[in-house]
Protein backbone atom coordinates (compact mmCIF):
# COMPACT_ATOMS: atom_id res chain seq x y z
CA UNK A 1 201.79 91.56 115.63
CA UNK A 2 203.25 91.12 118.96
CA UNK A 3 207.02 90.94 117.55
CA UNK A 4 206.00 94.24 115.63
CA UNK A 5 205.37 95.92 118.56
CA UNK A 6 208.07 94.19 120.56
CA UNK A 7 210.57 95.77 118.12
CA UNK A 8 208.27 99.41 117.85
CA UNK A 9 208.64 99.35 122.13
CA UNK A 10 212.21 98.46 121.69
CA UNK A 11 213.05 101.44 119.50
CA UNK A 12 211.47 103.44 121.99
CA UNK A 13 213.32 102.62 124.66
CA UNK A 14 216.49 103.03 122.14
CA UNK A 15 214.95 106.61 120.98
CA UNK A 16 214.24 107.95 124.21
CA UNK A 17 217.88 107.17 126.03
CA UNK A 18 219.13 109.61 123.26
CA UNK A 19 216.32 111.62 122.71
CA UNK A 20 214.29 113.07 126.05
CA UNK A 21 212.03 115.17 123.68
CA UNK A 22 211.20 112.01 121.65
CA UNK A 23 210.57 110.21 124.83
CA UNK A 24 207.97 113.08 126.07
CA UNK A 25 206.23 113.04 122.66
CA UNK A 26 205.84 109.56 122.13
CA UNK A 27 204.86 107.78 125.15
CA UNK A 28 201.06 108.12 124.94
CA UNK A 29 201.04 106.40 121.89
CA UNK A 30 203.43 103.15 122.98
CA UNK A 31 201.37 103.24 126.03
CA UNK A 32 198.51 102.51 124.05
CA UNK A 33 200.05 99.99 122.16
CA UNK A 34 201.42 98.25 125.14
CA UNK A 35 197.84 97.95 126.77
CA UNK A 36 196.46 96.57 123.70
CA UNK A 37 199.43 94.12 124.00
CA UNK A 38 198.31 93.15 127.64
CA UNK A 39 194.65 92.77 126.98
CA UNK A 40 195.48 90.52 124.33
CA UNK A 41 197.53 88.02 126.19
CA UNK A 42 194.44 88.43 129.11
CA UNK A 43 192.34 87.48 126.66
CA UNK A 44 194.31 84.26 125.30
CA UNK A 45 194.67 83.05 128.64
CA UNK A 46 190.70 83.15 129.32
CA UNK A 47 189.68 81.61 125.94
CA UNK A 48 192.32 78.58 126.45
CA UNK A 49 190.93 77.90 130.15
CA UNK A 50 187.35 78.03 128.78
CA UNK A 51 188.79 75.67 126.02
CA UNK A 52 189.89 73.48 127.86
CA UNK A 53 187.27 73.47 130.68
CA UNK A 54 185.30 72.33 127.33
CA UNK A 55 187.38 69.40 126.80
CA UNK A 56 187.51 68.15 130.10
CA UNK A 57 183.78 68.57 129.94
CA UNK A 58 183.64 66.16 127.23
CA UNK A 59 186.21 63.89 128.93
CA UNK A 60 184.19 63.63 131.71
CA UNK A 61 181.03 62.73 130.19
CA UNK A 62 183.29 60.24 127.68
CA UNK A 63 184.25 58.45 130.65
CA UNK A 64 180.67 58.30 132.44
CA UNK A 65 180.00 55.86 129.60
CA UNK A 66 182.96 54.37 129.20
CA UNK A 67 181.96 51.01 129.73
CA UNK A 68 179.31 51.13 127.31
CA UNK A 69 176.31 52.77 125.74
CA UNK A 70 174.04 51.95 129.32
CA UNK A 71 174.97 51.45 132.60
CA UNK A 72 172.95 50.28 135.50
CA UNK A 73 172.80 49.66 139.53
CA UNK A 74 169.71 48.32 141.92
CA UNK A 75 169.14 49.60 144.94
CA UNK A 76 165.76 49.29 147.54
CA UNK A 77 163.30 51.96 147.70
CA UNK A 78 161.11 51.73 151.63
CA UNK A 79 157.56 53.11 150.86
CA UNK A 80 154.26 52.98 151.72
CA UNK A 81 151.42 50.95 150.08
CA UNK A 82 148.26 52.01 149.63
CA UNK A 83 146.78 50.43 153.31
CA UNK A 84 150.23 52.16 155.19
CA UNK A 85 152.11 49.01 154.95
CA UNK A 86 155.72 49.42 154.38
CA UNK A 87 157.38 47.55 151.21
CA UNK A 88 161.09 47.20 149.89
CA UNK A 89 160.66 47.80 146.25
CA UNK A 90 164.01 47.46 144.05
CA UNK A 91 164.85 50.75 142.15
CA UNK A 92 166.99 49.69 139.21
CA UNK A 93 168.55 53.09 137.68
CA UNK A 94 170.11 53.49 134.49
CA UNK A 95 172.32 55.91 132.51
CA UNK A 96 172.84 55.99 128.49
CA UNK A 97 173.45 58.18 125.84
CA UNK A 98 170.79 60.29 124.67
CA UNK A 99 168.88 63.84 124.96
CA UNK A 100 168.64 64.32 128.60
CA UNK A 101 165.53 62.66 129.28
CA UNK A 102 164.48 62.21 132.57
CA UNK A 103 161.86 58.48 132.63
CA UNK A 104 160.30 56.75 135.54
CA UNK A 105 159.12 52.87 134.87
CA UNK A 106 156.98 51.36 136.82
CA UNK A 107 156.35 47.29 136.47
CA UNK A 108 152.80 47.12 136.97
CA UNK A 109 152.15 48.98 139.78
CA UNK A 110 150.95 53.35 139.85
CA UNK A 111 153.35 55.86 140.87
CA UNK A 112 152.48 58.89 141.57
CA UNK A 113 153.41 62.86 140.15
CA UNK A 114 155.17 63.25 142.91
CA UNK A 115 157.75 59.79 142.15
CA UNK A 116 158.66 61.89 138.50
CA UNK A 117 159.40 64.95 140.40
CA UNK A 118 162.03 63.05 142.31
CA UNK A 119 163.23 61.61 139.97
CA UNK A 120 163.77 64.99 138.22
CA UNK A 121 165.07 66.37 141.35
CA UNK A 122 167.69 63.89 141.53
CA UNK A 123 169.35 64.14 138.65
CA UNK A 124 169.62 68.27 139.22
CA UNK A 125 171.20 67.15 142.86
CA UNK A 126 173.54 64.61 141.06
CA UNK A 127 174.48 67.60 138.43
CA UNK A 128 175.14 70.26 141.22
CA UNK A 129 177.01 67.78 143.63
CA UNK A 130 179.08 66.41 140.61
CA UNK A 131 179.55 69.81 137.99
CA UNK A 132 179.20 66.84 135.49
CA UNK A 133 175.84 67.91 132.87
CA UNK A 134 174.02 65.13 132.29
CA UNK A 135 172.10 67.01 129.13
CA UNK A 136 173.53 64.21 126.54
CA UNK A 137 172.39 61.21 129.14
CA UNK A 138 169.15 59.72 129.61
CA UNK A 139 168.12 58.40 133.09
CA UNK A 140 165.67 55.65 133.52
CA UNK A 141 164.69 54.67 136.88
CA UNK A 142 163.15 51.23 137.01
CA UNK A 143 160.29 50.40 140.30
CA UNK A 144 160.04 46.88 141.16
CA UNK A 145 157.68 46.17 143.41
CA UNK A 146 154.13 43.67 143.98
CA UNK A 147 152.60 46.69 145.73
CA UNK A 148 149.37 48.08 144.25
CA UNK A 149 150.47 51.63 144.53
CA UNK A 150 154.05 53.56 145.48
CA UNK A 151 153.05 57.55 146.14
CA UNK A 152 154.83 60.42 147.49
CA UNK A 153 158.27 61.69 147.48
CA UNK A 154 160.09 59.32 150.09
CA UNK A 155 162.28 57.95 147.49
CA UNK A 156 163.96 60.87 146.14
CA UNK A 157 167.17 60.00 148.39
CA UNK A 158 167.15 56.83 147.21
CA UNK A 159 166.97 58.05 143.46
CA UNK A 160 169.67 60.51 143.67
CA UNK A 161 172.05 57.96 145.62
CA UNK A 162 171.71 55.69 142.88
CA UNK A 163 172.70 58.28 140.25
CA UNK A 164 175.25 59.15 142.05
CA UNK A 165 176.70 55.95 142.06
CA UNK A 166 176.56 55.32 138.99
CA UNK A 167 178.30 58.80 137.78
CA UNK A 168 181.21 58.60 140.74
CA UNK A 169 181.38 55.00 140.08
CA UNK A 170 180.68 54.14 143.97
CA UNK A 171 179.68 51.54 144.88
CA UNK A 172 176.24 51.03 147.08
CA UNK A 173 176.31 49.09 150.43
CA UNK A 174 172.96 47.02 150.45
CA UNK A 175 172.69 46.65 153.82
CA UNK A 176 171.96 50.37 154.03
CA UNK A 177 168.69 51.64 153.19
CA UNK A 178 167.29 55.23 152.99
CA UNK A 179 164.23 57.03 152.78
CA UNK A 180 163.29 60.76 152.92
CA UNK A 181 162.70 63.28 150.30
CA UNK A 182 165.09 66.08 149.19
CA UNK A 183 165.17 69.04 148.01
CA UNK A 184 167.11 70.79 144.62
CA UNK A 185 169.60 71.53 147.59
CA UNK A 186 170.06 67.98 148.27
CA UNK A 187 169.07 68.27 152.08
CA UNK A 188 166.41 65.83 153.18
CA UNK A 189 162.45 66.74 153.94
CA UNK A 190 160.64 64.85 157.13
CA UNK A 191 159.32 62.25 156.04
CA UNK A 192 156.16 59.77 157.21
CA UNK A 193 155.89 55.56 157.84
CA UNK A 194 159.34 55.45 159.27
CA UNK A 195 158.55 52.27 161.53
CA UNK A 196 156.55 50.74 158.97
CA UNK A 197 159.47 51.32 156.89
CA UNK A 198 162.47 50.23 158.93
CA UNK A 199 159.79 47.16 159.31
CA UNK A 200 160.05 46.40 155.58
CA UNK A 201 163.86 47.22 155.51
CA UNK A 202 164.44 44.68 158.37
CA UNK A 203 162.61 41.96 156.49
CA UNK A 204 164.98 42.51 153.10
CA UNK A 205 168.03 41.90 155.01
CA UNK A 206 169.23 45.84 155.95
CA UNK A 207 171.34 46.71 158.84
CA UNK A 208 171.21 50.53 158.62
CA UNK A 209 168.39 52.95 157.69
CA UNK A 210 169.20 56.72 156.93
CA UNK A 211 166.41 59.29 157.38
CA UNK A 212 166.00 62.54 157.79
CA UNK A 213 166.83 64.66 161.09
CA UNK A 214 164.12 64.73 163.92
CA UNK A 215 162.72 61.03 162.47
CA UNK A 216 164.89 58.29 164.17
CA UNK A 217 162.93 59.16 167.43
CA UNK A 218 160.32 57.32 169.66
CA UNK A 219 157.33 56.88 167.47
CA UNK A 220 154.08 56.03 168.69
CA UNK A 221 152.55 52.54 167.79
CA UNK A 222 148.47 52.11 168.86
CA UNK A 223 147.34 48.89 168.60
CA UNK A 224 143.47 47.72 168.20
CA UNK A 225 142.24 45.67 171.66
CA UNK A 226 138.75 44.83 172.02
CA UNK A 227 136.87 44.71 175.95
CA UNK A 228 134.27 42.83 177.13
CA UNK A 229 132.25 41.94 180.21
CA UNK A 230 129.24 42.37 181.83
CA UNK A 231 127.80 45.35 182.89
CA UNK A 232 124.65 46.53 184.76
CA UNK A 233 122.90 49.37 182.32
CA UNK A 234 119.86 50.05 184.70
CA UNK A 235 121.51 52.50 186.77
CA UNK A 236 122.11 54.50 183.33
CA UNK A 237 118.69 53.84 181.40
CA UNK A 238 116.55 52.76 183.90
CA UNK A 239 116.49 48.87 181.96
CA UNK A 240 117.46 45.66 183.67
CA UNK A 241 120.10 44.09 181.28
CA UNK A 242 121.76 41.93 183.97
CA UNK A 243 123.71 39.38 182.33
CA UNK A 244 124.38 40.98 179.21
CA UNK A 245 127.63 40.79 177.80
CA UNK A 246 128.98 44.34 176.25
CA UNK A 247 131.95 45.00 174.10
CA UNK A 248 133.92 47.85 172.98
CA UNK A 249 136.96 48.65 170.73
CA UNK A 250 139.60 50.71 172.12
CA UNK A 251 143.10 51.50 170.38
CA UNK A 252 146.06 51.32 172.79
CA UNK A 253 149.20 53.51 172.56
CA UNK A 254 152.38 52.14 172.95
CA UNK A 255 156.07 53.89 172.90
CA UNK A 256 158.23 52.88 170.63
CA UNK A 257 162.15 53.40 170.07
CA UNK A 258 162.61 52.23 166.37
CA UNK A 259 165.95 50.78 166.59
CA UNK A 260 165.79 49.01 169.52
CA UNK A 261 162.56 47.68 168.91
CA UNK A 262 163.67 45.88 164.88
CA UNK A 263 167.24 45.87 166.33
CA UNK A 264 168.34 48.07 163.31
CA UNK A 265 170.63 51.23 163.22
CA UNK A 266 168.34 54.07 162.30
CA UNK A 267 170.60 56.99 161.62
CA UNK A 268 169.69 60.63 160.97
CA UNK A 269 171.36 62.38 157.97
CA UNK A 270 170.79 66.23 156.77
CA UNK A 271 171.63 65.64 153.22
CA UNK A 272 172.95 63.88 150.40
CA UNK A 273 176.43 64.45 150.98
CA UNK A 274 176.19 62.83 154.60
CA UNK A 275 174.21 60.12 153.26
CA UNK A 276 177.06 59.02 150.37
CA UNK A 277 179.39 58.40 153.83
CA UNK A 278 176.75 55.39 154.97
CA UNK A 279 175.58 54.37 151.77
CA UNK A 280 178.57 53.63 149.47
CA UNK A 281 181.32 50.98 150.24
């Protein structure tokens, strides 16, 4: 078809040099046939980008899994038990083929609604920061942890760090710990228990904790102290209890600057992307 009306447009051209009157006549209808033409070759161009935006769709996710049906990375989680403790628990995420599932495993311990909508937020975060669907891979994210109980959204980061490392094949520094939830945006939510956290990330051997902005401040630490001593009640009740011995329980407040207290770097990030720049090697 296009030679056809490459050789019809050609005649034209031929006809109306010799012919004005043919050239007056005639050009509506070659000018239809030449913007037919155009919208033709428009239209092969878009269908062979969206072709092969296809394929390197499929390259992509060939090559998530190249090394295998699974793959996996651990990384540490900083919650909060159920007496406000802080605990390290090891997150062990994992990618294979499958139907897009989105799982949460817990060994022996309770988590939470709030742990599976991280975990479901993460992999949307991982998916917009990437352009990579993960709708043909399943994501399992393993808890490992003695605690009794592991609630709330604080691990979110943590959970969409780990994905990401596995599908940008980064890899994570352990000395760097995180905790703070995040939006579908990726950008990180306040978060509570940052000193007992740091605590807990101190003990397991991290350097570096990231958490959200406005929590690497002074926090406020009170701490139980218990008075006693003698006091002379007859001036209040009108009794002689001379000699008695009275206690009470006060709780004390005390100041605390986080990092300078565990001697750890506690550094504030907005969102995941600033988070990657501490958190990968």
């Amino acid at each position: 078809m296009f030679f056809f009306l490459i050789k019809n447009i050609s005649g034209f051209i031929s006809h109306s040099k010799m012919n004005p009157w043919f050239f007056k006549n005639n050009l509506y209808r070659y000018g239809v046939w030449f913007a037919v033409i155009i919208i033709i070759f428009i239209l092969g161009i878009m269908i062979g980008q969206v072709s092969n935006n296809q394929k390197n769709d499929s390259k992509d996710h060939n090559k998530l899994l190249e090394l295998g049906d699974t793959k996996k990375v651990t990384s540490t989680i900083l919650a909060l038990d159920s007496y406000g403790n802080g605990v390290a628990a090891k997150l062990v995420t994992e990618i294979r083929k499958g139907n897009g599932l989105v799982l949460v495993n817990v060994n022996d311990i309770l988590a939470d609604v709030n742990a599976q909508y991280s975990a479901r937020l993460a992999k949307i975060v991982t998916e917009n920061l990437t352009g990579l669907k993960l709708d043909n891979t399943d994501v399992i994210f393993n808890i490992l942890t003695d605690a009794s109980i592991v609630g709330g959204q604080s691990a979110g980061g943590v959970m969409a760090l780990s994905l990401l490392s596995l599908v940008t094949n980064n890899t994570i520094n352990n000395s760097v710990m995180a905790t703070g939830a995040i939006d579908s945006n990726g950008t990180f939510v306040s978060v509570d228990g940052v000193l007992e956290k740091s605590k807990a990330a101190k003990k397991e051997g991290g350097k570096m904790v990231l958490v959200p902005i406005g929590n690497s401040g002074d926090v406020s630490e009170y701490n139980k102290i218990r008075k006693c001593g003698e006091i002379d009640v007859k001036k209040f009740v009108g009794i002689d209890f001379d000699g008695k011995e009275y206690c009470e329980t006060i709780f004390e407040e005390r100041k605390i600057n986080i990092g300078r207290e565990l001697n750890i770097d506690v550094v504030e990030v907005s969102n995941i992307q600033e988070a990657e720049k501490y958190y990968f090697i």
